[in-house]
Protein backbone atom coordinates (compact mmCIF):
# COMPACT_ATOMS: atom_id res chain seq x y z
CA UNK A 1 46.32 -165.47 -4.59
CA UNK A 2 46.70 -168.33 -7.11
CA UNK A 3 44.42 -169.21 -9.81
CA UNK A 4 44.25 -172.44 -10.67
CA UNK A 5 43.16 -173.18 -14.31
CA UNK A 6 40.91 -175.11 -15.32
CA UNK A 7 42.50 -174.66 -19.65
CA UNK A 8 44.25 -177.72 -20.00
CA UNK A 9 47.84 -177.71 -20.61
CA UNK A 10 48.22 -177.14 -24.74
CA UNK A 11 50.03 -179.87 -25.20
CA UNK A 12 49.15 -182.68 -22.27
CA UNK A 13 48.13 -186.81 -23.69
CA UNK A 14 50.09 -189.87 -23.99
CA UNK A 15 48.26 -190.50 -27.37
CA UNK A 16 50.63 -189.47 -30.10
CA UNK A 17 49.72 -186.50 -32.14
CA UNK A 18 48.38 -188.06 -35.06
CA UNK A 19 46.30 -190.75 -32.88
CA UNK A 20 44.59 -187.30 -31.56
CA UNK A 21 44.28 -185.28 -34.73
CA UNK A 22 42.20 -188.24 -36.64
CA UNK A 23 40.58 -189.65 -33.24
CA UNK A 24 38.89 -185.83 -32.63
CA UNK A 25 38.72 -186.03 -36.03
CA UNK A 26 36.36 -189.26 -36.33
CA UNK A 27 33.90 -187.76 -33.61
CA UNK A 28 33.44 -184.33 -35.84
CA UNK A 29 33.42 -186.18 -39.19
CA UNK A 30 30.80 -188.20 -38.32
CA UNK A 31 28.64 -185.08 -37.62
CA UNK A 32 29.85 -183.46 -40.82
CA UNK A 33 29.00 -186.65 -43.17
CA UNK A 34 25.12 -186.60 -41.47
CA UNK A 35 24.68 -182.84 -41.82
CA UNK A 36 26.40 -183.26 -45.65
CA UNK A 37 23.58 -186.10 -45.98
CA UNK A 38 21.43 -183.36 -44.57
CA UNK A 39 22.26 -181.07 -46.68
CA UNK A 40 21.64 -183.70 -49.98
CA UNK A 41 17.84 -184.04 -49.01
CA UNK A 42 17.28 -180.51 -48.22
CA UNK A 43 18.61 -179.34 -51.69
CA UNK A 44 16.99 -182.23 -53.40
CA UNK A 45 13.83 -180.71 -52.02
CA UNK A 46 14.57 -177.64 -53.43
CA UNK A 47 16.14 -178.48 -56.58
CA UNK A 48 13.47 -181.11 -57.75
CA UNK A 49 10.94 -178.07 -56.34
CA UNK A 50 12.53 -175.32 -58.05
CA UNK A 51 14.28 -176.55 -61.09
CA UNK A 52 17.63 -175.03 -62.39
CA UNK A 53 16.81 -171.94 -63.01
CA UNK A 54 15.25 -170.73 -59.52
CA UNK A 55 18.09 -173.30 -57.55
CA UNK A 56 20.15 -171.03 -59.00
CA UNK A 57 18.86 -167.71 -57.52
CA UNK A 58 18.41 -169.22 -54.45
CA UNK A 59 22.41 -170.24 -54.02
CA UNK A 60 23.55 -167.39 -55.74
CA UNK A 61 22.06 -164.97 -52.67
CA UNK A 62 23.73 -167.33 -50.44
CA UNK A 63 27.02 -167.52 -52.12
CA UNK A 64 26.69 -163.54 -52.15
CA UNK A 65 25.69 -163.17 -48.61
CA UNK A 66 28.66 -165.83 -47.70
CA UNK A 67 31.44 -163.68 -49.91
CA UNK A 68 30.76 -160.09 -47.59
CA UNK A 69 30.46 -162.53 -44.43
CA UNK A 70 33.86 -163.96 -45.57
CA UNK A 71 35.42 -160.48 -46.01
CA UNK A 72 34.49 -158.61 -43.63
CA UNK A 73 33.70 -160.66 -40.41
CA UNK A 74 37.13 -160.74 -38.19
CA UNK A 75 37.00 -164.66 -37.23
CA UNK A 76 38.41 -165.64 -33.62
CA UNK A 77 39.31 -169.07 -34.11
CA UNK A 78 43.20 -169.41 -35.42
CA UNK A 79 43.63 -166.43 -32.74
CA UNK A 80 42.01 -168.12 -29.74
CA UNK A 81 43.84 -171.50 -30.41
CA UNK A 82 47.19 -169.77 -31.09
CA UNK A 83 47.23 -167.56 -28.35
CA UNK A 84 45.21 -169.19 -25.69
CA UNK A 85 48.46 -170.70 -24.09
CA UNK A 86 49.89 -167.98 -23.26
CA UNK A 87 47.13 -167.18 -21.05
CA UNK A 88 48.24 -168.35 -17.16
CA UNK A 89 44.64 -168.60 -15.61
CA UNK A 90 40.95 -168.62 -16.21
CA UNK A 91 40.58 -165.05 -15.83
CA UNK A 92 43.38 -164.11 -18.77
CA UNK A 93 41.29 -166.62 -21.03
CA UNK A 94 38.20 -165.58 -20.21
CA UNK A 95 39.64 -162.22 -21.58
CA UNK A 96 40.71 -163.12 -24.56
CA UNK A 97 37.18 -165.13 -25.46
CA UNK A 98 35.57 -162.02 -24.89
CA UNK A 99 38.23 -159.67 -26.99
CA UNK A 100 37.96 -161.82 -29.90
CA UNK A 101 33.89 -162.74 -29.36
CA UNK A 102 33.64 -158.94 -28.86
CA UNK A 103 35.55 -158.11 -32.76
CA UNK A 104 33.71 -161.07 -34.14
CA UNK A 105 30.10 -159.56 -33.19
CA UNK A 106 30.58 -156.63 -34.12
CA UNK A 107 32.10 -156.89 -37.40
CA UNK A 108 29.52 -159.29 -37.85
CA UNK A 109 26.57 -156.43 -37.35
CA UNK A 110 28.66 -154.07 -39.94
CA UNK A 111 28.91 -156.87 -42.23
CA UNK A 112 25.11 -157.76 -42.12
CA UNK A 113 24.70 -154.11 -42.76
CA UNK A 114 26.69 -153.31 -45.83
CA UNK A 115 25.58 -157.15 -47.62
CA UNK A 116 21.97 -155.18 -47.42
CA UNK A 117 22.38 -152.20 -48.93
CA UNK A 118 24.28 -153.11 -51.55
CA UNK A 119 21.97 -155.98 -52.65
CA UNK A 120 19.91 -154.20 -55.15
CA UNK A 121 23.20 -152.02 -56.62
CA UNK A 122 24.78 -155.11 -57.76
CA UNK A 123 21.83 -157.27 -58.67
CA UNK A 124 21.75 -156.10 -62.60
CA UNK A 125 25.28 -156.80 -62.32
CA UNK A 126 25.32 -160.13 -60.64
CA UNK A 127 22.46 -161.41 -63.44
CA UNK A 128 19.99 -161.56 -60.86
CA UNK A 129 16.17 -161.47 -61.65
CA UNK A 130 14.32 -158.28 -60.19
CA UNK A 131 12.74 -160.71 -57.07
CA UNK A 132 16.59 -161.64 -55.97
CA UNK A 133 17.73 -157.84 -54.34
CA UNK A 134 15.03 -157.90 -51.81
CA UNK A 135 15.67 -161.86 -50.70
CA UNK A 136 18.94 -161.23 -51.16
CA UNK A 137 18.62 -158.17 -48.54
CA UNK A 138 16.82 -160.35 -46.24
CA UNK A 139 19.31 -163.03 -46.22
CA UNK A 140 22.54 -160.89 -44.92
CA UNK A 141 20.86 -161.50 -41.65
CA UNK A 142 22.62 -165.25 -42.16
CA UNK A 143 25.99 -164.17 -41.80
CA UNK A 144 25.19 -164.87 -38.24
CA UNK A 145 26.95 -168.27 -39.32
CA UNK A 146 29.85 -166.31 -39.82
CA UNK A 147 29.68 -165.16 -36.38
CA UNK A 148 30.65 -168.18 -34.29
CA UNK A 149 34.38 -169.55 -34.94
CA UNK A 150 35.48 -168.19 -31.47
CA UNK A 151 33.22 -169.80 -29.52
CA UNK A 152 34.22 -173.05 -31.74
CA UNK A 153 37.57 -172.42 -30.92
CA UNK A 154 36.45 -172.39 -26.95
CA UNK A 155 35.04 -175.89 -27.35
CA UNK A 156 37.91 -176.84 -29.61
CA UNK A 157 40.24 -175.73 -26.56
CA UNK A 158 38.66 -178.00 -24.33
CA UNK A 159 38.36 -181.00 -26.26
CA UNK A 160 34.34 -180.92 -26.82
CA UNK A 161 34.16 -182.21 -29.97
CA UNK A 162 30.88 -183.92 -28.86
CA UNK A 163 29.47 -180.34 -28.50
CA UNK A 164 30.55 -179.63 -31.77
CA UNK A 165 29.29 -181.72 -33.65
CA UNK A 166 25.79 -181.43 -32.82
CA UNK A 167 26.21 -177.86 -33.61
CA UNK A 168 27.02 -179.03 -36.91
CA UNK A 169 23.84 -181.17 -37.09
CA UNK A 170 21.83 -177.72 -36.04
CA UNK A 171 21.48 -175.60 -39.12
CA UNK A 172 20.80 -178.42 -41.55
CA UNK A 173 18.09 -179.44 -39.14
CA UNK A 174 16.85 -176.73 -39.34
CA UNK A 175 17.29 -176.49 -42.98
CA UNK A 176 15.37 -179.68 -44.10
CA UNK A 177 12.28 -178.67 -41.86
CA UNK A 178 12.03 -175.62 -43.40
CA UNK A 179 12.51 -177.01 -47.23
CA UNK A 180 9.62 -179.57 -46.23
CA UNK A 181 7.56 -176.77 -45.32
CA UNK A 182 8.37 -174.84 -48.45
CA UNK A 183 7.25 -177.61 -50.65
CA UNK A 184 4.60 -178.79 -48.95
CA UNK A 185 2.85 -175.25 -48.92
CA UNK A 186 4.17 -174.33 -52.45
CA UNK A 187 6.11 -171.66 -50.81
CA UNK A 188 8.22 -170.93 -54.26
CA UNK A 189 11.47 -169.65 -53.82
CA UNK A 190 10.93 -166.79 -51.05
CA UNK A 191 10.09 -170.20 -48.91
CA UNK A 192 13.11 -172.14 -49.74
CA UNK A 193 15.27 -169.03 -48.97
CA UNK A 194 13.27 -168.18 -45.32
CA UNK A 195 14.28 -172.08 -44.77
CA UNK A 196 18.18 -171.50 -45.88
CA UNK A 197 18.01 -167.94 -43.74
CA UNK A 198 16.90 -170.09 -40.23
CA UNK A 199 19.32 -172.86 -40.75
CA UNK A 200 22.14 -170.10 -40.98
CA UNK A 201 20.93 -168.44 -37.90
CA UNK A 202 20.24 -171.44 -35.94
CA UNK A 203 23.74 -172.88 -36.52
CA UNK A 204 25.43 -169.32 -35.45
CA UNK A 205 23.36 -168.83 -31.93
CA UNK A 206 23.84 -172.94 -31.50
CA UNK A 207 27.83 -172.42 -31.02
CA UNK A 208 27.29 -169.19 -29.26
CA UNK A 209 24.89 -171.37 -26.33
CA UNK A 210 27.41 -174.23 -26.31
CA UNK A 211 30.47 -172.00 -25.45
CA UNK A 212 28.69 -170.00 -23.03
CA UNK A 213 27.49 -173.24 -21.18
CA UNK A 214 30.81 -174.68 -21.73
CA UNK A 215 32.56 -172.10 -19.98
CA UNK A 216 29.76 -171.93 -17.40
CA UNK A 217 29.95 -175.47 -16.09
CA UNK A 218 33.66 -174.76 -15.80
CA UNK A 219 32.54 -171.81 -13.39
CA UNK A 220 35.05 -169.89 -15.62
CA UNK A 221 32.33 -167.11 -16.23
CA UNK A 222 31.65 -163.79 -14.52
CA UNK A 223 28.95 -161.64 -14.12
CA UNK A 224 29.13 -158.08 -15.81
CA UNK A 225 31.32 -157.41 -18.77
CA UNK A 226 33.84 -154.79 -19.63
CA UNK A 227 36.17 -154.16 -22.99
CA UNK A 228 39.30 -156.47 -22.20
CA UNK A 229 42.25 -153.38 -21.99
CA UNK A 230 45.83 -153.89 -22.76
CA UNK A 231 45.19 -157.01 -24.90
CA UNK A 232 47.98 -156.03 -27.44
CA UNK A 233 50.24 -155.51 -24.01
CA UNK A 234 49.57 -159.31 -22.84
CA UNK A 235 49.60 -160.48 -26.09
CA UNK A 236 52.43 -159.25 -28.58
CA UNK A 237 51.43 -159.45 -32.36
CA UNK A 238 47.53 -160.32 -31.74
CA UNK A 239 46.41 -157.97 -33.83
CA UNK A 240 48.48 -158.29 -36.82
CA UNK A 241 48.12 -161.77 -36.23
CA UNK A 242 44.14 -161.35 -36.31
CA UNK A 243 44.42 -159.08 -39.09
CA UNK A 244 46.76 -161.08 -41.62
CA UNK A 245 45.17 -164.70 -40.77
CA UNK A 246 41.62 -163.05 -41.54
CA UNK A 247 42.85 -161.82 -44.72
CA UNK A 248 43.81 -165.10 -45.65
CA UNK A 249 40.65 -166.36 -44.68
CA UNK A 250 38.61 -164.28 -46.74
CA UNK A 251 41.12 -164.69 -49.91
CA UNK A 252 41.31 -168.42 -49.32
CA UNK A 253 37.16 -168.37 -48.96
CA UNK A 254 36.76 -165.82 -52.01
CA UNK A 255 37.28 -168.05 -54.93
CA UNK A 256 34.43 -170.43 -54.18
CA UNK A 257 32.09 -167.66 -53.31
CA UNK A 258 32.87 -165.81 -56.23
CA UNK A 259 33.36 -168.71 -59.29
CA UNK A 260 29.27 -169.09 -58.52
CA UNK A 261 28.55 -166.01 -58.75
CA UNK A 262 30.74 -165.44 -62.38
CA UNK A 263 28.91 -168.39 -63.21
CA UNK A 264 25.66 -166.69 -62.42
CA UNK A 265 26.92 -163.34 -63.79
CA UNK A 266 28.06 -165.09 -67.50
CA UNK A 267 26.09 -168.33 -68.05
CA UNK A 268 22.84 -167.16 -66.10
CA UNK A 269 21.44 -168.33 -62.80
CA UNK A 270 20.38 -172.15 -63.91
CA UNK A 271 23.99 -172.37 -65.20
CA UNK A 272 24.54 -171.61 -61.70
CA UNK A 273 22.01 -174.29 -59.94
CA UNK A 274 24.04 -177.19 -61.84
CA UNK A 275 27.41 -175.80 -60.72
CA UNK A 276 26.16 -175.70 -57.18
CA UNK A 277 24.74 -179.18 -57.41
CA UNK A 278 28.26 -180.40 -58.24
CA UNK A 279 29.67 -178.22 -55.24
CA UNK A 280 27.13 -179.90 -52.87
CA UNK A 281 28.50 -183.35 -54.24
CA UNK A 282 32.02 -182.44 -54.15
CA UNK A 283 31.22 -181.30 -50.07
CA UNK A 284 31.51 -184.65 -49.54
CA UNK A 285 35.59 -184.19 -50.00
CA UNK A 286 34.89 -181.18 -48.35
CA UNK A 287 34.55 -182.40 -45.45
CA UNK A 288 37.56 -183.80 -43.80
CA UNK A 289 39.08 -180.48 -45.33
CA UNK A 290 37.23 -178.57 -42.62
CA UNK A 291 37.90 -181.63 -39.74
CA UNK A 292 40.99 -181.39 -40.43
CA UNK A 293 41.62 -177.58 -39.94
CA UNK A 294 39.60 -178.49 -36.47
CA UNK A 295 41.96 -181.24 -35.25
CA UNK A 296 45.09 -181.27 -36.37
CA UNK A 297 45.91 -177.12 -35.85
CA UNK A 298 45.83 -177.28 -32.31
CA UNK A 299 48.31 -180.38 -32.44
CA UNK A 300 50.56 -178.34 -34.83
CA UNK A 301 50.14 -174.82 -32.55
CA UNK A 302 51.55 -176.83 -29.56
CA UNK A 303 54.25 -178.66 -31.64
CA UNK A 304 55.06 -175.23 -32.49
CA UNK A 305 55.01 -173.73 -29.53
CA UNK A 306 57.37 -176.12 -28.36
CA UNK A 307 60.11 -175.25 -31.35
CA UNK A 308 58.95 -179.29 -32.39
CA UNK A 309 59.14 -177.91 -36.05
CA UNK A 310 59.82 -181.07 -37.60
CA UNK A 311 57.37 -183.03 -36.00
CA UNK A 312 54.67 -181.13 -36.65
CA UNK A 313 56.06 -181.09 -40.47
CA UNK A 314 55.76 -184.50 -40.27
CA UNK A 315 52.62 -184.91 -38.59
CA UNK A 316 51.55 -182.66 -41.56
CA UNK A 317 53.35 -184.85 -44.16
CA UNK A 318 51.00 -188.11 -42.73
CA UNK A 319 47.58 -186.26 -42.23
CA UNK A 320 47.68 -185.04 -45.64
CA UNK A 321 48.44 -188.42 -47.14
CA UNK A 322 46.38 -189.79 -45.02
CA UNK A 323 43.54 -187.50 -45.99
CA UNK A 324 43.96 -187.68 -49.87
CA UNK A 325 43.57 -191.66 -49.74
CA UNK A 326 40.44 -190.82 -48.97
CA UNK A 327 39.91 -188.47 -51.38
CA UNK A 328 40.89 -190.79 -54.55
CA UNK A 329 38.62 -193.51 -53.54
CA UNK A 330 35.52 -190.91 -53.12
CA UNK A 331 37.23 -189.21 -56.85
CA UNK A 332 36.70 -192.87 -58.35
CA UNK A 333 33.40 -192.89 -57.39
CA UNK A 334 32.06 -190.18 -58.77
CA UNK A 335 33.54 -191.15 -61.98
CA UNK A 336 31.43 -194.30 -61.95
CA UNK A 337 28.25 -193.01 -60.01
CA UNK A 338 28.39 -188.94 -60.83
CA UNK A 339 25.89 -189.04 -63.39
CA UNK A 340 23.30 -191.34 -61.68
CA UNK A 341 24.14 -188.96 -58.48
CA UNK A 342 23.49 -185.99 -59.93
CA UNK A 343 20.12 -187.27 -61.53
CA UNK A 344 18.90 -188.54 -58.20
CA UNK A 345 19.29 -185.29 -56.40
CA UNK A 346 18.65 -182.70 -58.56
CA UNK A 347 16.46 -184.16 -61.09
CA UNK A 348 16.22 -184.73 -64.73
CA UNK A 349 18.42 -181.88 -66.58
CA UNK A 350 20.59 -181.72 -63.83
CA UNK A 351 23.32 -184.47 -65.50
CA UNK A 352 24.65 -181.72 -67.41
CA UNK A 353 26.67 -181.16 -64.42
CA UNK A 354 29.51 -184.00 -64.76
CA UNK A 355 32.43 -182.83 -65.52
CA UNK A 356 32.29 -180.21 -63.06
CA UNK A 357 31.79 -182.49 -60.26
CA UNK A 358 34.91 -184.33 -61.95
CA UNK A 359 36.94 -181.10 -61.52
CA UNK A 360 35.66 -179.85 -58.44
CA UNK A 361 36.59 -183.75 -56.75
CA UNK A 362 40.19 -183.55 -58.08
CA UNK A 363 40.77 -180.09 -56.47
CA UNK A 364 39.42 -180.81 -53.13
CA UNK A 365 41.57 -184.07 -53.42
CA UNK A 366 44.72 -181.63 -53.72
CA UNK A 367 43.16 -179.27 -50.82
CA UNK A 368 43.23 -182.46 -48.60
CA UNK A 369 46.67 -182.92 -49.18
CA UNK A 370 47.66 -179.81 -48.60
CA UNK A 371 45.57 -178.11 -45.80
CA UNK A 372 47.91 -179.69 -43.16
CA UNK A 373 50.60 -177.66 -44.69
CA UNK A 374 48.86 -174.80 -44.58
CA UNK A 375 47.89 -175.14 -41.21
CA UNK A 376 51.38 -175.63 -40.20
CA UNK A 377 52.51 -172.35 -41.48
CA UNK A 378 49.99 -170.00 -39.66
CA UNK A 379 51.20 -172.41 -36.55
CA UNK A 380 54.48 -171.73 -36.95
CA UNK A 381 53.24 -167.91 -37.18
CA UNK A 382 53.64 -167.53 -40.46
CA UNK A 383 49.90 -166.75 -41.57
CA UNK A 384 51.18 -164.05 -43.82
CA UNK A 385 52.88 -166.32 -46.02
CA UNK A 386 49.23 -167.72 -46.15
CA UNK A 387 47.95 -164.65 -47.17
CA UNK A 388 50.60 -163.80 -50.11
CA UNK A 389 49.48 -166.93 -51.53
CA UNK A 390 46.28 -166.81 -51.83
CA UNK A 391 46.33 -163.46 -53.39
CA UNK A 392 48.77 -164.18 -55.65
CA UNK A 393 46.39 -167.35 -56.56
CA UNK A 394 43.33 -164.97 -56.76
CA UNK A 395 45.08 -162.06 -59.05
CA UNK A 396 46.74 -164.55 -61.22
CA UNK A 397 43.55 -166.97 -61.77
CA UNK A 398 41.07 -164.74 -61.47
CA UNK A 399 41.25 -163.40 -65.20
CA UNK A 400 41.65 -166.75 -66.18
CA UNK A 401 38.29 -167.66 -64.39
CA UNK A 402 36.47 -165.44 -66.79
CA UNK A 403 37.97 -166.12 -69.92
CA UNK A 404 37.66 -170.44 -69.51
CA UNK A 405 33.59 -169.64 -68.17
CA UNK A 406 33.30 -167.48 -71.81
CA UNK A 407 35.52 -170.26 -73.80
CA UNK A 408 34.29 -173.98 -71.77
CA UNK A 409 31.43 -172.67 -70.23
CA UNK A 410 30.66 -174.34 -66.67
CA UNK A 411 32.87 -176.88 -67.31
CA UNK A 412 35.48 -173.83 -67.32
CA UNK A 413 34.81 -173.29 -63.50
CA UNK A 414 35.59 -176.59 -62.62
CA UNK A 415 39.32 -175.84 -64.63
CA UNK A 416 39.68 -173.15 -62.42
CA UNK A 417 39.02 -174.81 -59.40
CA UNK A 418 41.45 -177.23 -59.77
CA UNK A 419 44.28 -174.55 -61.25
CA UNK A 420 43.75 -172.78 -57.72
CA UNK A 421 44.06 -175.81 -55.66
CA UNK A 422 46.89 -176.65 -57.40
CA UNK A 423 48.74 -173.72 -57.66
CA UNK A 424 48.02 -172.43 -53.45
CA UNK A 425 49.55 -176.05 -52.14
CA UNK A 426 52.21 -176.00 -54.59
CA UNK A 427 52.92 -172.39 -52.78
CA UNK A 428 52.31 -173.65 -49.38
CA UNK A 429 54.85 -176.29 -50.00
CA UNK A 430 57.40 -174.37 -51.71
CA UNK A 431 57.61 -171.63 -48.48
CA UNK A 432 57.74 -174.59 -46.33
CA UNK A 433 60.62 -176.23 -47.96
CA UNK A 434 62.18 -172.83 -47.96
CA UNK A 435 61.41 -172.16 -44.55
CA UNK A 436 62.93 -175.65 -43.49
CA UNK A 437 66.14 -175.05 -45.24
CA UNK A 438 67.00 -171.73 -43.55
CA UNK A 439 66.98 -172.78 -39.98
CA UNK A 440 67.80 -176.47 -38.38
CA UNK A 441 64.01 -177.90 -36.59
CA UNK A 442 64.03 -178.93 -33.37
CA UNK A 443 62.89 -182.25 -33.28
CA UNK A 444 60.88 -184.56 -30.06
């Protein structure tokens, strides 16, 4: 008996590829600038509530909790998207959702279990006050936000980018509600960190309910479940695939999880609160950096899949430029309005961090440029070349980060930031260009 699917074809539309890319992208970056804007009032909240010092404990158990999600939860959603057209019918997809949902989970539970325990071995180490081990304990619980990029990918797959974004909107809901109830009933830091702990769990169960109904109204789910056998079988090189591409992830991820926390570790937790204040700022560039990775991979996965190697290069070349238009005009106004921006969120004292924001602006700028590219290699299958640069980025710079934090103090962060940005596109580029030169692209 045939199965008709109800996937649609990977590469289907009369719209060309970069009319799709920035046209998905417009309907997820307009839920990602209102959770950003969110996001602004929420940590205003707790910045103007907590003041440097505590702001700082509070994202430094985050940025901790977010560094051992990062690491050590095996994300679905590069896999799904690359692999799910190989799948012929609804039953063959609906195995490979669960597969992948299946490793997420559960490296998601061991994750949430290790970030505890070792909360209150590295606290002394990590600077933190004696109050942070046991908040920071409680908090692993929201690397349930790491635990949802698969079913993302399922409503990436079928074009719901409505769905999608409000799951973005969920967590920062979430979020603000609970920071309003923390300062209205003086609930101190332990509040402020409850409220960050439900927003991160919200968002994670949000994408988990979408997919599932998703996938329901398609009357693509069964009842009962089983461990999908023979996966490797049906799919050659998923699992190194899986493997390498997380790798990357987590390297890629590291270096903003951990430059807060050397911050913390060296300058002290308020040095931290103003570098994260500048971060939050800077997520405004951020933004179409993570859109981007949502639209325009699937465009270059089926370009790819085709052998259309030079169109999806160039399809690259234009989102990127594209992309880092944006960026400049955002860059020049921070350089006119940073100060008065930082002021109004954060409060008084909270000026001091300027030049970061500066920093951090011009290396997201460079990220937008060159996340395409990136994109396009683990596309073209290639997500190990991904990984070897990102490590190389990490061991090189990460000496470095330490020694300009000691020498330029936060400001020194910001340096590194933009060192890293620079020097991973300049790699992605470089393998590209080599790439292209050893073998002739097939062209559309």
């Amino acid at each position: 008996m045939t199965i008709t699917r109800s996937v649609p074809p990977p590469y289907p539309r009369s719209p060309t590829a970069l009319t799709r890319v920035f046209g998905n992208a417009g309907k997820l970056l307009g839920g990602k600038l209102a959770a950003a804007v969110i996001g602004l009032v929420y940590l205003s909240l707790a910045a103007r509530t907590l003041g440097p010092r505590d702001l700082g404990v509070l994202v430094l158990i985050g940025f901790y909790t977010l560094l051992v999600g990062n690491f050590l939860v095996v994300q679905g959603w590069h896999t799904l998207l690359r692999f799910a057209p190989e799948c012929p019918d609804d039953v063959a997809f609906c195995r490979l959702f669960q597969y992948l949902g299946a490793i997420e989970v559960g490296s998601g539970i061991l994750a949430i279990c290790l970030a505890a325990l070792a909360a209150a071995p590295l606290a002394p180490l990590l600077g933190w006050p004696p109050e942070a081990s046991g908040l920071a304990a409680l908090y692993s619980l929201a690397i349930i936000s790491n635990m949802q990029t698969t079913p993302a990918a399922v409503l990436n797959h079928f074009d719901r980018f409505d769905l999608l974004t409000a799951q973005q909107l969920s967590g920062p809901l979430v979020r603000l509600v609970g920071a309003a109830l923390a300062w209205a009933l003086e609930g101190g830091l332990t509040g402020f960190v409850i409220a960050w702990l439900l927003g991160s769990i919200v968002e994670g169960l949000v994408q988990w309910l979408l997919a599932l109904y998703e996938l329901q109204r398609r009357r693509m789910l069964k009842p009962g479940w089983s461990w999908p056998r023979g996966m490797s079988a049906r799919h050659p090189g998923i699992v190194r695939f899986l493997i390498t591409n997380n790798l990357d992830i987590g390297l890629a991820d590291a270096t903003g999880r951990i430059t807060p926390l050397a911050v913390g570790a060296m300058l002290g937790p308020a040095a931290a609160g103003l570098y994260h204040l500048a971060l939050r700022l800077g997520m405004v560039l951020a933004q179409p950096v993570l859109v981007l990775g949502r639209t325009v991979y699937p465009e270059l996965s089926a370009l790819a899949a085709r052998g259309a190697h030079a169109a999806a290069l160039k399809l690259a070349q234009r989102t990127g430029l594209i992309a880092v238009g944006f960026g400049l005009v955002v860059c020049g106004v921070f350089v006119v309005a940073g100060k008065a921006l930082l002021t109004l969120v954060g409060g008084p004292g909270f000026e001091g961090a300027y030049v970061v924001l500066l920093l951090i602006a011009g290396a997201r700028t460079v990220h937008l440029f060159g996340f395409p590219f990136g994109s396009a290699l683990v596309a073209f299958g290639r997500p190990q070349a991904m990984l070897w640069i990102n490590l190389l980025a990490t061991v090189v710079l990460l000496p470095l980060l330490v020694l300009a934090v000691l020498r330029l103090g936060l400001s020194g962060a910001g340096f590194h930031a933009l060192a890293y940005a620079l020097l991973t596109v300049g790699g992605v580029l470089l393998v590209l260009r080599r790439s292209t030169q050893r073998e002739l692209p097939t062209t559309v």
